[in-house]
Protein backbone atom coordinates (compact mmCIF):
# COMPACT_ATOMS: atom_id res chain seq x y z
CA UNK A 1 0.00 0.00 0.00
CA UNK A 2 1.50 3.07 -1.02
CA UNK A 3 1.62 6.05 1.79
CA UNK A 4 0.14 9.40 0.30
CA UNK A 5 1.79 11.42 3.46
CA UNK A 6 0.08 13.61 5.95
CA UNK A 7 -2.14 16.51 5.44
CA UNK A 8 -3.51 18.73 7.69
CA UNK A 9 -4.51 20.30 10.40
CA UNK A 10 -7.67 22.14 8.52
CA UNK A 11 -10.04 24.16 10.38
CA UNK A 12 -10.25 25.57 14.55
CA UNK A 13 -12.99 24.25 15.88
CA UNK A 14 -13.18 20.90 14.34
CA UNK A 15 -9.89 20.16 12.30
CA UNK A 16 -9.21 17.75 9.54
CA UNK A 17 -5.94 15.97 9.38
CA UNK A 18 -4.97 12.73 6.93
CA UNK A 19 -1.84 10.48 7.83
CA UNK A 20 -1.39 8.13 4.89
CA UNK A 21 -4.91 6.93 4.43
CA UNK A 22 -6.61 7.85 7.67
CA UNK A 23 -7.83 11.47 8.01
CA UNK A 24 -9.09 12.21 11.42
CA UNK A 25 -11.89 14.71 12.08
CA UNK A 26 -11.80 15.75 16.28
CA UNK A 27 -14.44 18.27 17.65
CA UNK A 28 -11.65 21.04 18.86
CA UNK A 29 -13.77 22.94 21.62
CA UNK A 30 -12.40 21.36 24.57
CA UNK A 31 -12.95 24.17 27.04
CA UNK A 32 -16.71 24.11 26.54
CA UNK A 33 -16.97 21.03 26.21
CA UNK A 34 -16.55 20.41 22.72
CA UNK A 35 -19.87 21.72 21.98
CA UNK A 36 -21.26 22.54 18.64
CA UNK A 37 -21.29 26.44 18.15
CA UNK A 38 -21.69 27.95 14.51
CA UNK A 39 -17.75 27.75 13.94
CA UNK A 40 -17.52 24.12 14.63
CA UNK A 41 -20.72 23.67 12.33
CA UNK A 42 -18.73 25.32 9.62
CA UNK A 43 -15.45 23.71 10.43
CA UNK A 44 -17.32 19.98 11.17
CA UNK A 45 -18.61 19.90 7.69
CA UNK A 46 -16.32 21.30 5.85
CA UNK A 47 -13.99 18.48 7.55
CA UNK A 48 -16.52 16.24 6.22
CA UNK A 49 -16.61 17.46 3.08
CA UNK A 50 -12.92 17.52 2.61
CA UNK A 51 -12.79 13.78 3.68
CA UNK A 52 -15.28 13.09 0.84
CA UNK A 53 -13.62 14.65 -1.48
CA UNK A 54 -9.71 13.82 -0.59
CA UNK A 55 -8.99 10.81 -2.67
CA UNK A 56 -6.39 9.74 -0.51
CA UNK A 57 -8.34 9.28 2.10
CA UNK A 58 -10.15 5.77 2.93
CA UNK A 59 -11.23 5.96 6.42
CA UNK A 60 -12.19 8.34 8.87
CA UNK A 61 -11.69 8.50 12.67
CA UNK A 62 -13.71 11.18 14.54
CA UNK A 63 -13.01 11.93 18.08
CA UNK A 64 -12.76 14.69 20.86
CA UNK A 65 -10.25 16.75 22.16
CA UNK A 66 -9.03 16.30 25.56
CA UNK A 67 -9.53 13.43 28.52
CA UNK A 68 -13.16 14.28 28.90
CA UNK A 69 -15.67 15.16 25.77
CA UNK A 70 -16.30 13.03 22.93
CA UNK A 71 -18.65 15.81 22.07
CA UNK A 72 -21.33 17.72 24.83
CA UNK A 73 -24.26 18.46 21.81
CA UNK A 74 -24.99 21.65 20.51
CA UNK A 75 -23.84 24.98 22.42
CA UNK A 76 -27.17 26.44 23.48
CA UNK A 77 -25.29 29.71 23.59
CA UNK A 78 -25.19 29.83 19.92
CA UNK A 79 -28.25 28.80 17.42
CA UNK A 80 -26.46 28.86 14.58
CA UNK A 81 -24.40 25.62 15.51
CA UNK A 82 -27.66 23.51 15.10
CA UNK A 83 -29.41 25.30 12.51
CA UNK A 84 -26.40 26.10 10.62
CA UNK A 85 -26.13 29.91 8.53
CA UNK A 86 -28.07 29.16 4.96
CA UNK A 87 -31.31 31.45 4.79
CA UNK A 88 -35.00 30.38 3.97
CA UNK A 89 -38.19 29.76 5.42
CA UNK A 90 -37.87 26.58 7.87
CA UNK A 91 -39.79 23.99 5.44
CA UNK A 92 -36.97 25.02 2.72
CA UNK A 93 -33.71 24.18 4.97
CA UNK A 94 -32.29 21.48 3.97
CA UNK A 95 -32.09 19.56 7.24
CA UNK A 96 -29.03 16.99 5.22
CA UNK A 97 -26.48 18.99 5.34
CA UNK A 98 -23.73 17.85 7.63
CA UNK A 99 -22.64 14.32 8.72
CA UNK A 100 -25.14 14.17 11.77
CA UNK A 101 -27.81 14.70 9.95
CA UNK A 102 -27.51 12.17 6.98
CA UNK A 103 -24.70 13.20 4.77
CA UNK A 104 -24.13 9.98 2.84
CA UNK A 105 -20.33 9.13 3.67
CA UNK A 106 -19.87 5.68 2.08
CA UNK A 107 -15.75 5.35 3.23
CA UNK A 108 -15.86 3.57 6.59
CA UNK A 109 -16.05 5.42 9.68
CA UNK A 110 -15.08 5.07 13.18
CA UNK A 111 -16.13 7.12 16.53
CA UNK A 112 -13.44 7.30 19.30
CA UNK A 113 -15.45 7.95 21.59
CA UNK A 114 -13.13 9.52 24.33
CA UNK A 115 -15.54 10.85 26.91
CA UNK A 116 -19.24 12.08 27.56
CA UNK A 117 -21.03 11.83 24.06
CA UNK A 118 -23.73 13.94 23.87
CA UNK A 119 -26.61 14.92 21.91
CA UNK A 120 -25.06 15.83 18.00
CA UNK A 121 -22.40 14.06 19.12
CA UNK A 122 -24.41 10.79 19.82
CA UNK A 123 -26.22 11.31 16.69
CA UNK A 124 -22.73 11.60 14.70
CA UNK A 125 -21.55 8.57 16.66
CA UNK A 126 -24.41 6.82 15.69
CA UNK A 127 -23.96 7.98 12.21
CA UNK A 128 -20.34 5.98 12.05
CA UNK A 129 -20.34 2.16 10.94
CA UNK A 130 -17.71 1.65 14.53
CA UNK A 131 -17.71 2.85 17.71
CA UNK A 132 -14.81 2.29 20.03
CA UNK A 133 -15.09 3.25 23.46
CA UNK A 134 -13.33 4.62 26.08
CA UNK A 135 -14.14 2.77 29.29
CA UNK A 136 -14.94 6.40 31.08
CA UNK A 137 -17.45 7.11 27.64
CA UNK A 138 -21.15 7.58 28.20
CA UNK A 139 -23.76 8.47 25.96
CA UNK A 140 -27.32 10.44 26.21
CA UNK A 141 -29.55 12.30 24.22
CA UNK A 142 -30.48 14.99 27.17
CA UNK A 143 -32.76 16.86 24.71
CA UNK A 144 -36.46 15.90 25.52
CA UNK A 145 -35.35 17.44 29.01
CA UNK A 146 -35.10 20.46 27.63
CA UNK A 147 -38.25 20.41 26.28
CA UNK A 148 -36.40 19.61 22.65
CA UNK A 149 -37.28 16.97 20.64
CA UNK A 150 -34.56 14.39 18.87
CA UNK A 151 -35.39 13.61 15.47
CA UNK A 152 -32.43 12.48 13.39
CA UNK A 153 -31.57 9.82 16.23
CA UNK A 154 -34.95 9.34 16.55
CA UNK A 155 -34.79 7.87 13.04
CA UNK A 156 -31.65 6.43 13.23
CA UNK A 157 -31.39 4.20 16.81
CA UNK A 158 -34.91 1.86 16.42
CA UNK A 159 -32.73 1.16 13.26
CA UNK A 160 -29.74 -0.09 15.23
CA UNK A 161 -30.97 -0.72 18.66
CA UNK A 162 -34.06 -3.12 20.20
CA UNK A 163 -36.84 -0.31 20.06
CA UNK A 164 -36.76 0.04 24.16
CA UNK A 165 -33.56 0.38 24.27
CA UNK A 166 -33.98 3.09 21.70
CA UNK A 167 -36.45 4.23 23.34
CA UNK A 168 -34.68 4.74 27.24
CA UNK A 169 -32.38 6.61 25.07
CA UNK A 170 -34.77 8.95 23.60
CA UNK A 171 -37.42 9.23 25.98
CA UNK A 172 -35.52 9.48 29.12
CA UNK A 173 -32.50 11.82 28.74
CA UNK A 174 -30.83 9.64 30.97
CA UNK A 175 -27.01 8.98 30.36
CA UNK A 176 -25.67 5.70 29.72
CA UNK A 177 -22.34 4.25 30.65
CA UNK A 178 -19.99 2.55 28.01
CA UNK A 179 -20.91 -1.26 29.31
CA UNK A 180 -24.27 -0.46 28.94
CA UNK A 181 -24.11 0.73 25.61
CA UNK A 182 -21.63 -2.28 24.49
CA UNK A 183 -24.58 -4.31 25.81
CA UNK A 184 -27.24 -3.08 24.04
CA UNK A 185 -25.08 -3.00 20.89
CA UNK A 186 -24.90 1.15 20.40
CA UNK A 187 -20.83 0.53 21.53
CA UNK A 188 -18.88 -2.15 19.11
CA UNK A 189 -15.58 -2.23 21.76
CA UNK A 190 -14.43 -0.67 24.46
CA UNK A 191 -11.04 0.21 25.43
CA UNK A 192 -9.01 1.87 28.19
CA UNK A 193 -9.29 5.32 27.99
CA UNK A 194 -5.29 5.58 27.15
CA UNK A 195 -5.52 3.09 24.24
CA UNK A 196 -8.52 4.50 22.38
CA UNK A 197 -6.97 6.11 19.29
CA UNK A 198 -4.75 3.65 19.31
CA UNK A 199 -7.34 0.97 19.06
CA UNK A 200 -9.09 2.96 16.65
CA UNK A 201 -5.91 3.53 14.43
CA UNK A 202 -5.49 -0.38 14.40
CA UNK A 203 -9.07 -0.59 13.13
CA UNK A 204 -8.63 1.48 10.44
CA UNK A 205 -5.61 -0.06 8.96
CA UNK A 206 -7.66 -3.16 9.26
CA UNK A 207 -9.57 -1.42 7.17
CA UNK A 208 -7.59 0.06 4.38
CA UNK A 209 -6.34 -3.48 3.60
CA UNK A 210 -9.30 -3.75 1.58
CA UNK A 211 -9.74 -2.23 -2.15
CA UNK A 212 -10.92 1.70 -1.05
CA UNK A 213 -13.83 1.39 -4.30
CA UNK A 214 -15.11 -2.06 -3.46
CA UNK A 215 -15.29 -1.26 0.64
CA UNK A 216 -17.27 2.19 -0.73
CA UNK A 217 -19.33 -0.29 -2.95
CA UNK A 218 -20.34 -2.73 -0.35
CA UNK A 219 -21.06 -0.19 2.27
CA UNK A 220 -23.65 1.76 -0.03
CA UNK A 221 -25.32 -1.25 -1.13
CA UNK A 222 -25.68 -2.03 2.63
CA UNK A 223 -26.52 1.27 3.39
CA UNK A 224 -29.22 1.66 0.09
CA UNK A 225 -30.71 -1.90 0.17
CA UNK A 226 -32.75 -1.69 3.66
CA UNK A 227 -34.82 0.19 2.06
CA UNK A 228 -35.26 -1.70 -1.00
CA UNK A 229 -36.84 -4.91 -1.77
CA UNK A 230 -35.40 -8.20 -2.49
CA UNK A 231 -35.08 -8.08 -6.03
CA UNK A 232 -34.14 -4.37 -6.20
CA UNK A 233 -31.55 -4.37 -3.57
CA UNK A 234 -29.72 -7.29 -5.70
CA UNK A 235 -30.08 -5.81 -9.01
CA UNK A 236 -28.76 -2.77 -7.97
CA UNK A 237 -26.02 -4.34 -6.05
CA UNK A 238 -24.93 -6.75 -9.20
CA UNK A 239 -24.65 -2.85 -11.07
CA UNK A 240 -22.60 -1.99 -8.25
CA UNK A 241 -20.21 -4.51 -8.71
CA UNK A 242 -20.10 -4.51 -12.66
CA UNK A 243 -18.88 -0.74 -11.72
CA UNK A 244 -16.38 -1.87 -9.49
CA UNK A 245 -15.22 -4.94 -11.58
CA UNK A 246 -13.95 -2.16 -14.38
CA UNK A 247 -11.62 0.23 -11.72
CA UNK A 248 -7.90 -0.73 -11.96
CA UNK A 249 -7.87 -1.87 -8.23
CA UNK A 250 -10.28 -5.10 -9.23
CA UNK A 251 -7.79 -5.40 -12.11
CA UNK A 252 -4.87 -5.15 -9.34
CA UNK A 253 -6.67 -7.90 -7.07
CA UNK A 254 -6.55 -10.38 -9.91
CA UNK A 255 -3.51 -9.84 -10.25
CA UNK A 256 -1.86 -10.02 -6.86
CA UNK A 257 -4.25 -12.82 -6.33
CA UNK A 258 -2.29 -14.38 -9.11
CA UNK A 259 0.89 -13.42 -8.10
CA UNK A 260 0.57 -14.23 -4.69
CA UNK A 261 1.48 -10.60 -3.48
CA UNK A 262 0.00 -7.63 -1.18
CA UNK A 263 -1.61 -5.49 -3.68
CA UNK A 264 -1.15 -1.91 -4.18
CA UNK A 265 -4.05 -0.19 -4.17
CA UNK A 266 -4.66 3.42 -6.08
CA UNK A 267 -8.23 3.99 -5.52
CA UNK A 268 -9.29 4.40 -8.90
């Protein structure tokens, strides 16, 4: 696997940096508890958007800064880090506009989740196809007792989770610790605290081992084909892998198949 270097740090608030083939994104607020104001919103999905669109990138870790926020929600100080700054009447915002909310990411992504996770950042975490835990992580969605409704988790956990224990999530407020969440399947591991990136970084190079245009592939047919029936979700993943049988990386697994060698994947 060739190394494409380092890149980065973009952005304040939430900053974007790639080493080799793993960019991570970390919400960069950590004396208010890495909450969401209207800087991180800008910096968070233009981080986002960068991953998308850096080539060299294959997977993403997100994470907090500091020993004790994953991410505390949205900064109630400052609107504009949930509604974000576009203008129009509230039935023409386009509510997918940033990860959280359903930006379709189809490179894998992990959550390091360092510390308390809260509220956006829940939702993002949620959002990721891996969460890896610290052992002093814990979890909530404190909205409803604020007299706030959640919607995009409220979409996205009955998905993931048993519906009640979607629904203690949602309903209650409460906080959860990181054993409870590995139980209930919202956590995939959990680590000690001091060997959380690193657990995460051994993930992700786990995960660039594989062909970067056939792991995209698979995870948007997975992604697509819930909603889909039988005989849609296979047609349209046998057109997704007539795509990916023409890119020069399937050529490049037949041949170091052949060969019996590591191939060298270019993502194209």
């Amino acid at each position: 696997m060739n190394d494409t270097g380092q890149d980065g740090p973009y952005g304040e608030a939430a900053t974007y940096e790639r080493n080799g083939h793993i960019a991570t994104i970390t919400y960069n607020r950590p004396e208010a508890a890495n909450t969401v104001n209207g800087t991180m919103r800008h910096d968070l999905n233009n981080a986002w958007n960068r991953f998308m669109g850096d080539d060299a990138a294959w997977v993403a870790i997100v994470t907090g800064a500091g020993d004790r926020t994953f991410c505390g929600g949205a900064d109630l100080r400052d609107p504009e880090g949930s509604t974000g700054d576009f203008a129009g009447t509230f039935w023409e915002i386009p509510t997918v506009n940033s990860f959280e909310s359903g930006l379709e990411v189809f490179k894998p992504t992990i959550a390091a989740v360092n510390g308390a996770c809260v509220g956006y950042g829940l939702t993002a975490a949620v959002a990721c196809d891996f969460v890896v835990a610290s052992e002093n992580a814990t979890f909530s969605w404190p909205e409803v007792t604020i007299g706030i409704p959640t919607i995009v988790g409220a979409i996205r956990l009955p998905r993931k989770l048993a519906w009640s224990d979607a629904m203690e999530l949602l309903l209650t407020g409460e906080s959860i610790s990181a054993q409870r969440a590995l139980d209930i399947g919202l956590v995939w591991r959990i680590t000690p605290h001091d060997r959380l990136l690193a657990e995460a970084h051994t993930l992700a190079d786990r995960l660039c081992r594989a062909a970067p245009l056939a792991a995209r592939a698979t995870k948007e047919v997975a992604v697509r084909s819930r909603d889909m029936g039988w005989t849609e979700a296979v047609r349209f993943g046998e057109t997704m892998r007539h795509v990916a049988n023409a890119t020069d990386d399937a050529s490049e697994g037949r041949a170091a198949w052949r060969e019996k060698r590591p191939p060298e994947w270019r993502g194209s």
